[in-house]
N, C-alpha and C. Protein backbone atom coordinates (compact mmCIF):
# COMPACT_ATOMS: atom_id res chain seq x y z
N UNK A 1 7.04 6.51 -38.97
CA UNK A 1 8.30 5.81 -38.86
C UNK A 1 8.44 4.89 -40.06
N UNK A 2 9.56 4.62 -40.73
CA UNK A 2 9.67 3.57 -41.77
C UNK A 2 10.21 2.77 -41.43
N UNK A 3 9.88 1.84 -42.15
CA UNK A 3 10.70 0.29 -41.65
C UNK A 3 12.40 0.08 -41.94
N UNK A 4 12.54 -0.80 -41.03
CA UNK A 4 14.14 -0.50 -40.56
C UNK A 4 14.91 -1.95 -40.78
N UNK A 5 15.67 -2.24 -41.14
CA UNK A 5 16.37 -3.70 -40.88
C UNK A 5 17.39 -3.34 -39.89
N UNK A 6 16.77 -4.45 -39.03
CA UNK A 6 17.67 -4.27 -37.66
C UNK A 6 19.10 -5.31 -37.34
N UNK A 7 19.92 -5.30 -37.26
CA UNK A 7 20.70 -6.63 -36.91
C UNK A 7 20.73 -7.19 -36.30
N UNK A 8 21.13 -8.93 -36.99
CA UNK A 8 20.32 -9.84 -35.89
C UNK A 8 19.24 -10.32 -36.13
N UNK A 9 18.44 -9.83 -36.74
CA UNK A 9 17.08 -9.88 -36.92
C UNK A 9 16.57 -10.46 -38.79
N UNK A 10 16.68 -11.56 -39.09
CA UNK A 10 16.23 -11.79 -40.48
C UNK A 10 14.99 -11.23 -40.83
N UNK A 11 14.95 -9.55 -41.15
CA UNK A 11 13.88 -8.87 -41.97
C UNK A 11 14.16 -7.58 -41.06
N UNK A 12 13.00 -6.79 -41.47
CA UNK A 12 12.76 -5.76 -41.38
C UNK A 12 11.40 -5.17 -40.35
N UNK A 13 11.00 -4.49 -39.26
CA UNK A 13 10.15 -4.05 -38.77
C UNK A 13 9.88 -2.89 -38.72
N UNK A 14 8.76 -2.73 -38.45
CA UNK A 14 8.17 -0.90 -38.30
C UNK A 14 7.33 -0.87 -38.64
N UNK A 15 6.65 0.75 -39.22
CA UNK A 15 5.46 0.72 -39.76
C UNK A 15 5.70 1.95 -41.00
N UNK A 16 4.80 1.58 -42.20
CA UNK A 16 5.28 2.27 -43.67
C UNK A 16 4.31 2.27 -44.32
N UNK A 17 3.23 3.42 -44.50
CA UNK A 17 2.35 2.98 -45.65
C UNK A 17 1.40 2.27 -45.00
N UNK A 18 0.75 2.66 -43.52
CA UNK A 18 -0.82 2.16 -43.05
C UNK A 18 -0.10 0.64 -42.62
N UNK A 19 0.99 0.06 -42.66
CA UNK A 19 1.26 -1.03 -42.46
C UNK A 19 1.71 -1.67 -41.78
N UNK A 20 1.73 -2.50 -40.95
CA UNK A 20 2.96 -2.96 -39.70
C UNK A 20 3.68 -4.05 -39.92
N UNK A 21 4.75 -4.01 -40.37
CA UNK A 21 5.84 -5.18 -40.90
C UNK A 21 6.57 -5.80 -39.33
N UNK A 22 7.13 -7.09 -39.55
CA UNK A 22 7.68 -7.76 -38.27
C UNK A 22 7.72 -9.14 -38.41
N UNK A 23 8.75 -9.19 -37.48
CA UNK A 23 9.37 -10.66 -38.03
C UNK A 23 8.89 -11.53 -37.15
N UNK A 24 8.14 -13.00 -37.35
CA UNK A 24 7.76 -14.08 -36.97
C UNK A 24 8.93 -15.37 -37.07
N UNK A 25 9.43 -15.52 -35.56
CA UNK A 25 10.62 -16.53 -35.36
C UNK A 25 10.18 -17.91 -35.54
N UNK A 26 8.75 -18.14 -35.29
CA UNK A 26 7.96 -19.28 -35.25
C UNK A 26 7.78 -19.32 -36.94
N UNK A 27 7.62 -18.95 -37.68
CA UNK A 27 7.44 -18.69 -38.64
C UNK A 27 8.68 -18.64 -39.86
N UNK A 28 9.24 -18.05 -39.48
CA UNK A 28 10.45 -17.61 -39.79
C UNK A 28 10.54 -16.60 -41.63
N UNK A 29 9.96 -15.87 -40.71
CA UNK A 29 9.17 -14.62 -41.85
C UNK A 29 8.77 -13.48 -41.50
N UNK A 30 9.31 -12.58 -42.43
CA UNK A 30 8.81 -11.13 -41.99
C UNK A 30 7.06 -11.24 -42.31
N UNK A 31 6.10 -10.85 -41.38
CA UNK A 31 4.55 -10.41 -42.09
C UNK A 31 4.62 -9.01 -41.76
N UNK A 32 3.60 -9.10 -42.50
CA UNK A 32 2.99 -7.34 -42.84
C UNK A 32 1.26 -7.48 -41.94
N UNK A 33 0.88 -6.59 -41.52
CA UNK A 33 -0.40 -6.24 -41.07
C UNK A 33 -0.89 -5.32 -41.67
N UNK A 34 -2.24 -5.09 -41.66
CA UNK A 34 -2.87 -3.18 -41.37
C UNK A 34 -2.90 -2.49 -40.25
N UNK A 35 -2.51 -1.28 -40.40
CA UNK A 35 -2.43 -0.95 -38.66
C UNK A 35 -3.49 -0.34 -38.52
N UNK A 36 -4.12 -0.82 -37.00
CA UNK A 36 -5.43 -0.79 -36.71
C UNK A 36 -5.95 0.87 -36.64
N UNK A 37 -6.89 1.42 -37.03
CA UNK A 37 -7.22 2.84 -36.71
C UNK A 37 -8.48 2.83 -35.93
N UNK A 38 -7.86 3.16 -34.68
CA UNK A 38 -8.83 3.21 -32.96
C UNK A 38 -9.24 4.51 -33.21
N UNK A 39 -10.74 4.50 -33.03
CA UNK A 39 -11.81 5.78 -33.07
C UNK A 39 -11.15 6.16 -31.92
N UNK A 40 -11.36 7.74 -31.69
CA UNK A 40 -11.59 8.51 -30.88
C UNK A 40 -12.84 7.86 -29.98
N UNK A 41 -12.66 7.88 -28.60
CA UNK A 41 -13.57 7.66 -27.91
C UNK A 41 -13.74 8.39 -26.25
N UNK A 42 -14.38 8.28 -25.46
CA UNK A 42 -14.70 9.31 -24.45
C UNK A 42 -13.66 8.31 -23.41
N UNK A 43 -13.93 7.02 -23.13
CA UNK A 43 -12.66 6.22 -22.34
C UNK A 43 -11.36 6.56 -22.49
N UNK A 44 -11.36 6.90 -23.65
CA UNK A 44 -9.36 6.66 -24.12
C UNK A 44 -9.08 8.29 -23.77
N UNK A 45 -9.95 9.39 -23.44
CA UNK A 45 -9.66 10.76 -23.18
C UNK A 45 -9.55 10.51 -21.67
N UNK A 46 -10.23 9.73 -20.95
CA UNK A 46 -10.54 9.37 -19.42
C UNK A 46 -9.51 8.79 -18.80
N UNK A 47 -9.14 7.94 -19.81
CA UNK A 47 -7.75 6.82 -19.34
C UNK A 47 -6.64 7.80 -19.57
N UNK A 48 -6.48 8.92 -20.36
CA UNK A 48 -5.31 9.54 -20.78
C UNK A 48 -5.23 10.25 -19.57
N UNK A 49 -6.62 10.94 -19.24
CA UNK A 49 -6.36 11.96 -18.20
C UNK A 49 -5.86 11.60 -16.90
N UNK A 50 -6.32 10.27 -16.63
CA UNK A 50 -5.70 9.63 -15.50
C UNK A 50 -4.38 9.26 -15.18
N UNK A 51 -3.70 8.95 -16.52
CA UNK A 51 -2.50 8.53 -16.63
C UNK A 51 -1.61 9.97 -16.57
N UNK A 52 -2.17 10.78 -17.11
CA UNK A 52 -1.20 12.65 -16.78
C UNK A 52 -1.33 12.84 -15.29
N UNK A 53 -2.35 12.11 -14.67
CA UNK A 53 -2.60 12.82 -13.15
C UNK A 53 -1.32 11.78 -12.45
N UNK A 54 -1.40 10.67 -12.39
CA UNK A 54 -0.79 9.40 -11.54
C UNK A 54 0.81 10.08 -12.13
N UNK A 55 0.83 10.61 -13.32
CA UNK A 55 2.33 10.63 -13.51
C UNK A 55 2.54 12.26 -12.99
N UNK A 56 2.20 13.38 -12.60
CA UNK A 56 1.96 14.31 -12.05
C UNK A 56 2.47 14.25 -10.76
N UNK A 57 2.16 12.70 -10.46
CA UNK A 57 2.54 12.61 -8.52
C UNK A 57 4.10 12.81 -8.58
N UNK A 58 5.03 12.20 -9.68
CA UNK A 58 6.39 12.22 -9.35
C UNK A 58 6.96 11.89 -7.88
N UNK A 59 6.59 10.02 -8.22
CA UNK A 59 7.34 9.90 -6.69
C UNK A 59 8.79 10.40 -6.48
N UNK A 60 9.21 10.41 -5.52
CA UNK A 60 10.68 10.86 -4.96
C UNK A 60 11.63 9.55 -5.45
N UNK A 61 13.17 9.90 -5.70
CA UNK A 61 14.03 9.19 -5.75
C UNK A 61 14.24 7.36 -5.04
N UNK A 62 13.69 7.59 -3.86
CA UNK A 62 13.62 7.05 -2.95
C UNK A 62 12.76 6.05 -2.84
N UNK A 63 11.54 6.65 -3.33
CA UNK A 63 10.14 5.49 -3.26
C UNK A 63 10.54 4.73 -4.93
N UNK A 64 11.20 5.57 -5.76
CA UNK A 64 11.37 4.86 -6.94
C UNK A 64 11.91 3.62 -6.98
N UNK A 65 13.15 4.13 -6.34
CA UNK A 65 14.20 2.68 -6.00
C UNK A 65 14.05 1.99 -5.07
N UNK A 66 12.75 1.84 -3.82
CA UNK A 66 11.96 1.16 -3.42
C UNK A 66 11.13 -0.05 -4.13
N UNK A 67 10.47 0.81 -4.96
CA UNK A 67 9.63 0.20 -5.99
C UNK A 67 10.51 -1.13 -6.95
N UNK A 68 11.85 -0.27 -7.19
CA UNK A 68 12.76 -1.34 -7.82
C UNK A 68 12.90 -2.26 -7.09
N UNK A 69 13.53 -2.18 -5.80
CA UNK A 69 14.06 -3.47 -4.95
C UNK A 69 12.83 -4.36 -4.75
N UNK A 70 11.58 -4.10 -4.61
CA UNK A 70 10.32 -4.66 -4.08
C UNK A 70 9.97 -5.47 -5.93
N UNK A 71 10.21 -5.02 -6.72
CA UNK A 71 9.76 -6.14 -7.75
C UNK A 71 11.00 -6.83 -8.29
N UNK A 72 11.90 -6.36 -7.67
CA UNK A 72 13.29 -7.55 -7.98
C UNK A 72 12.68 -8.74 -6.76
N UNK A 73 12.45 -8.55 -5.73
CA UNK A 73 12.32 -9.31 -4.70
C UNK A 73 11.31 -9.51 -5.20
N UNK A 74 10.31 -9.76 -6.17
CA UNK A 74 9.13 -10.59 -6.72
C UNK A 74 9.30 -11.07 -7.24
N UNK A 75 10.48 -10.74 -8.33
CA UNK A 75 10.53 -11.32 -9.39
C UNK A 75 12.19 -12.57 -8.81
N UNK A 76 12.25 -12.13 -7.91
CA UNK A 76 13.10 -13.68 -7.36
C UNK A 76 12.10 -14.60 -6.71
N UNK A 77 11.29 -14.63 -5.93
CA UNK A 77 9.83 -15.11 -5.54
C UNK A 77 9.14 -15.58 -6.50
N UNK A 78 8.67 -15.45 -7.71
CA UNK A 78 7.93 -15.76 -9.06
C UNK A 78 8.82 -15.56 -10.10
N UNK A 79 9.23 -16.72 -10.59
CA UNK A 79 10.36 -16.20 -12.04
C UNK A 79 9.11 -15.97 -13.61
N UNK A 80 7.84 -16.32 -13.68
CA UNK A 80 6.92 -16.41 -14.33
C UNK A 80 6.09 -14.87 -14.06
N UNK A 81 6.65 -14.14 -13.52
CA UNK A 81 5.88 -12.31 -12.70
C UNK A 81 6.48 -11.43 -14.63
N UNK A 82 5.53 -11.02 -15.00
CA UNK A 82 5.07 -10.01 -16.39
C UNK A 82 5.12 -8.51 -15.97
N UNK A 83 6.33 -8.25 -15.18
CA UNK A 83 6.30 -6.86 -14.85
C UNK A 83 7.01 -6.44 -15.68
N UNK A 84 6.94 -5.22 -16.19
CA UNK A 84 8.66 -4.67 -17.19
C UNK A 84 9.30 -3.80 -16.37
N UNK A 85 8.63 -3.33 -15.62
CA UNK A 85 9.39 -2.06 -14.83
C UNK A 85 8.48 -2.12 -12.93
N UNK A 86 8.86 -1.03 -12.48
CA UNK A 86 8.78 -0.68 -11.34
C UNK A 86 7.60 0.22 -11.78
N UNK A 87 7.74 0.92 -12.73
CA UNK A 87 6.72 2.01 -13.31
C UNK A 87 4.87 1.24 -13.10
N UNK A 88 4.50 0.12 -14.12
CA UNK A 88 3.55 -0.50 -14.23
C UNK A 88 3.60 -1.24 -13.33
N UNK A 89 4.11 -1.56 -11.74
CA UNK A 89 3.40 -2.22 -10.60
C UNK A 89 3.25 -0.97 -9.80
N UNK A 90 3.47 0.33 -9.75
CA UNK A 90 2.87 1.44 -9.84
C UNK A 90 1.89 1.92 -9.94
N UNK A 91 1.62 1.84 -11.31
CA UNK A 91 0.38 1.91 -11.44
C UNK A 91 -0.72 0.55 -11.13
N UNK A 92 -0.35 -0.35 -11.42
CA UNK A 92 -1.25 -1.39 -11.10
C UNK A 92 -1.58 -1.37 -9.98
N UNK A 93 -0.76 -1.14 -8.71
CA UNK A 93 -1.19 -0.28 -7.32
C UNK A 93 -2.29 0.90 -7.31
N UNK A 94 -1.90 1.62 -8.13
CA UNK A 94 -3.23 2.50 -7.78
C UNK A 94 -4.01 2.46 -8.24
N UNK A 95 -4.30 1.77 -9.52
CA UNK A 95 -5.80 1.17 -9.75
C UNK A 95 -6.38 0.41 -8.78
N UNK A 96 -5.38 -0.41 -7.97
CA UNK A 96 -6.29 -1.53 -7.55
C UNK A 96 -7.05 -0.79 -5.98
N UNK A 97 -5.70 0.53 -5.50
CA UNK A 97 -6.41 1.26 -4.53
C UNK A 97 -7.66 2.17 -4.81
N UNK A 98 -7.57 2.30 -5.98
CA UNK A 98 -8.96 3.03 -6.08
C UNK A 98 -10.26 1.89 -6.10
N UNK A 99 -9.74 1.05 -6.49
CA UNK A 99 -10.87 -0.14 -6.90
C UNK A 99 -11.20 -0.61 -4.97
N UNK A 100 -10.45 -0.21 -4.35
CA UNK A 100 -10.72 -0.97 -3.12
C UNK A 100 -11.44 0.10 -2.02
N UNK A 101 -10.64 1.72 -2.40
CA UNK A 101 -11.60 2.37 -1.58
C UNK A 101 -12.00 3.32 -2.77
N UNK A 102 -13.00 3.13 -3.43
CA UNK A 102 -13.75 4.05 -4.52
C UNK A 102 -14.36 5.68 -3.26
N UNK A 103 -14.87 5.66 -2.21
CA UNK A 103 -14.88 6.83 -1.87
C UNK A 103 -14.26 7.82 -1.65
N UNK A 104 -12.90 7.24 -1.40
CA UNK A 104 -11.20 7.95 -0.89
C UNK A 104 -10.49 8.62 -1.94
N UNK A 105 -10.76 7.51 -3.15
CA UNK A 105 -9.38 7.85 -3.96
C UNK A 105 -10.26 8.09 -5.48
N UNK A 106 -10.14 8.94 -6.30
CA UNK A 106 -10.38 9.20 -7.57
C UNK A 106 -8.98 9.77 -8.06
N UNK A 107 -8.83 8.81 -9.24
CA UNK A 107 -7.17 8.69 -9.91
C UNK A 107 -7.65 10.18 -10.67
N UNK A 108 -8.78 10.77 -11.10
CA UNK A 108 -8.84 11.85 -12.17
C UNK A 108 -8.43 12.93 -11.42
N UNK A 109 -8.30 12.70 -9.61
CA UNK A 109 -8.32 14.25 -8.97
C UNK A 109 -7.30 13.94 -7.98
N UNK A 110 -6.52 12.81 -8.04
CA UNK A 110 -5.49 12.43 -6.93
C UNK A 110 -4.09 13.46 -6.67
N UNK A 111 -3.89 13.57 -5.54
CA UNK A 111 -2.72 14.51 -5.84
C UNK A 111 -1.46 14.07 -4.19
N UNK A 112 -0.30 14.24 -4.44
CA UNK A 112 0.87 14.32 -3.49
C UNK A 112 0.06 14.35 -2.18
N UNK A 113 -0.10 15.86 -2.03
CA UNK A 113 -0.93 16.64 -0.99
C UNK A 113 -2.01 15.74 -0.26
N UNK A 114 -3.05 15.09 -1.48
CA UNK A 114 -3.90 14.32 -0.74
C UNK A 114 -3.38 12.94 -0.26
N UNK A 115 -2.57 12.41 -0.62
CA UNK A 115 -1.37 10.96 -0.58
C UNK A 115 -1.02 11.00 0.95
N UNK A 116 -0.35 12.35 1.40
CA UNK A 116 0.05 13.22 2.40
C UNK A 116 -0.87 12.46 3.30
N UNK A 117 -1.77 14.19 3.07
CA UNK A 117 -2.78 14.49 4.64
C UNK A 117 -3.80 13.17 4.92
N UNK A 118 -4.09 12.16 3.87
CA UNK A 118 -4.85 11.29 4.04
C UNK A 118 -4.18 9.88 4.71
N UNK A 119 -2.78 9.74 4.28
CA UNK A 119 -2.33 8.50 4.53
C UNK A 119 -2.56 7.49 3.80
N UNK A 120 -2.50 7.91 2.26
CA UNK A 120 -2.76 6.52 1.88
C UNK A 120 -1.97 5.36 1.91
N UNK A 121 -2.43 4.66 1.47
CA UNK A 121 -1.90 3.16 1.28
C UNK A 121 -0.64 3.40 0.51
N UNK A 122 -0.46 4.29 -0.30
CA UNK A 122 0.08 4.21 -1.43
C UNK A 122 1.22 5.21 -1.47
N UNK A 123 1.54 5.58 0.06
CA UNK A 123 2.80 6.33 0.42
C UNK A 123 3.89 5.99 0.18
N UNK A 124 3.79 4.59 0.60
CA UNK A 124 5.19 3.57 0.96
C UNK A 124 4.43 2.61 0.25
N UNK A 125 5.97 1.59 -0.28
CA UNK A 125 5.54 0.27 -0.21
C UNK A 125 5.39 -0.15 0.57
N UNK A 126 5.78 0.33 2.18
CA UNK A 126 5.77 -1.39 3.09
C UNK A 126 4.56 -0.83 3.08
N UNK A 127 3.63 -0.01 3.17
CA UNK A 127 2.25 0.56 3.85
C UNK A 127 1.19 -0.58 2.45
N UNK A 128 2.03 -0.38 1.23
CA UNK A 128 0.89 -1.16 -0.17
C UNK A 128 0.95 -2.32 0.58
N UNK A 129 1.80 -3.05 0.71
CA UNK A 129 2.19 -4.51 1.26
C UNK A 129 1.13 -4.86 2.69
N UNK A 130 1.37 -3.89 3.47
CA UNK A 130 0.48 -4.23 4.30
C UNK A 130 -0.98 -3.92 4.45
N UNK A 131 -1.54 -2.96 3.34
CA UNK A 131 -3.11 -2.87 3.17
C UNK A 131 -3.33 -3.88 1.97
N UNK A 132 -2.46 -4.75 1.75
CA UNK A 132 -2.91 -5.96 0.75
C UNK A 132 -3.32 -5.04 -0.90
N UNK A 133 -2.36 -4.18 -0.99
CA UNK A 133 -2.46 -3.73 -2.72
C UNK A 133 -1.47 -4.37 -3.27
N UNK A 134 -0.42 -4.50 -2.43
CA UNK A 134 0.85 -5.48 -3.48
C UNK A 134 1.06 -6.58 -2.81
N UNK A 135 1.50 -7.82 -3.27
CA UNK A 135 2.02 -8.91 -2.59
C UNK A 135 2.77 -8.70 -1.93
N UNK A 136 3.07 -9.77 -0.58
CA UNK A 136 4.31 -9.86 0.65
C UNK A 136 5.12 -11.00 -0.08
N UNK A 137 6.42 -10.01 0.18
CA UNK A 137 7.39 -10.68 0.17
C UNK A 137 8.63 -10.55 1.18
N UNK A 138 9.37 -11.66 1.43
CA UNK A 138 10.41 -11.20 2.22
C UNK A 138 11.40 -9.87 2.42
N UNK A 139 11.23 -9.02 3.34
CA UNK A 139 12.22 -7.53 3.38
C UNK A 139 11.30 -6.92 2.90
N UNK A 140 10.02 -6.95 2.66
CA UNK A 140 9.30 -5.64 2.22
C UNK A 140 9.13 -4.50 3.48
N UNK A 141 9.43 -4.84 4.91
CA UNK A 141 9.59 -4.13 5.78
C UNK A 141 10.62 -2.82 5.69
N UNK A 142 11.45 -3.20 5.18
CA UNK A 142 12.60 -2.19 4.91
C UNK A 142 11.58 -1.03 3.95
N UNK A 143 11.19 -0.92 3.01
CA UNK A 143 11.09 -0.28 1.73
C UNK A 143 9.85 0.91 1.92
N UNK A 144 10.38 1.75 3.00
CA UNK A 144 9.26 2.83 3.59
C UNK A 144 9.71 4.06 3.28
N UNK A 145 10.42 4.44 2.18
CA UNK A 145 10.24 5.72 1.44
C UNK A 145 8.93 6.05 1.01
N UNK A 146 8.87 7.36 1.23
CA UNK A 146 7.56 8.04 1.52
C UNK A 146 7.66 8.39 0.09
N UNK A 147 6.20 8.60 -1.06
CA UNK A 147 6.37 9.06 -2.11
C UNK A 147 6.62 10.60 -2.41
């Protein structure tokens, strides 16, 4: 990608030539970096594969816009909450369900089917809410679309 002047923006960002340009408001200056070159490693093939499986599940319409209403209703509850989407408290859910039942759930082999016949936690929100993977908040009772 080459660097771009954006409007609005006094300078230019992107990356050009091994480099990462971007504007500092505190500063009030475009800097330049080196952009970092991350080895190949056996984690980052592990973490990838996990992340193709969790996105493989394709929740339904339903549990999506679940997911939405349940971190709007957090993010009226905590105005200081670092979510960007519905997507990444998603996933931050199912890490933390695997972290809680490590015999049940392996994110490398997880699937719909097993979500299903097992019952996880991680069907519904109201079901996350009430096995303590996501915070309670008011009306999380409503939000029982099945994934």
């Amino acid at each position: 990608m080459k660097a771009t002047v954006k409007t609005g923006i006094k300078g230019f960002s992107g990356k050009l030539d091994g480099a990462i340009y971007y504007y500092h408001p505190g500063l009030k200056r475009t800097l330049m970096r080196r952009a970092p070159k991350m080895p190949l490693q056996t984690q980052n093939v592990e973490y990838g594969n996990i992340s193709r499986q969790i996105k493989a599940l394709e929740p339904s319409q339903r549990y999506r816009n679940d997911f939405r209403v349940y971190l709007n209703l957090l993010r009226d509850r905590d105005e200081n909450l670092r979510l960007p989407s519905w997507y990444s408290l998603f996933i931050k859910m199912m890490w933390a369900m695997q972290a809680r039942y490590p015999q049940q759930v392996n994110l490398k082999t997880i699937s719909r089917e097993q979500i299903m016949e097992e019952r996880l936690p991680c069907i519904s929100v109201k079901a996350a809410v009430e096995d303590g993977l996501l915070p309670k908040v008011a009306g999380y009772e409503y939000l029982d679309g099945e994934i």
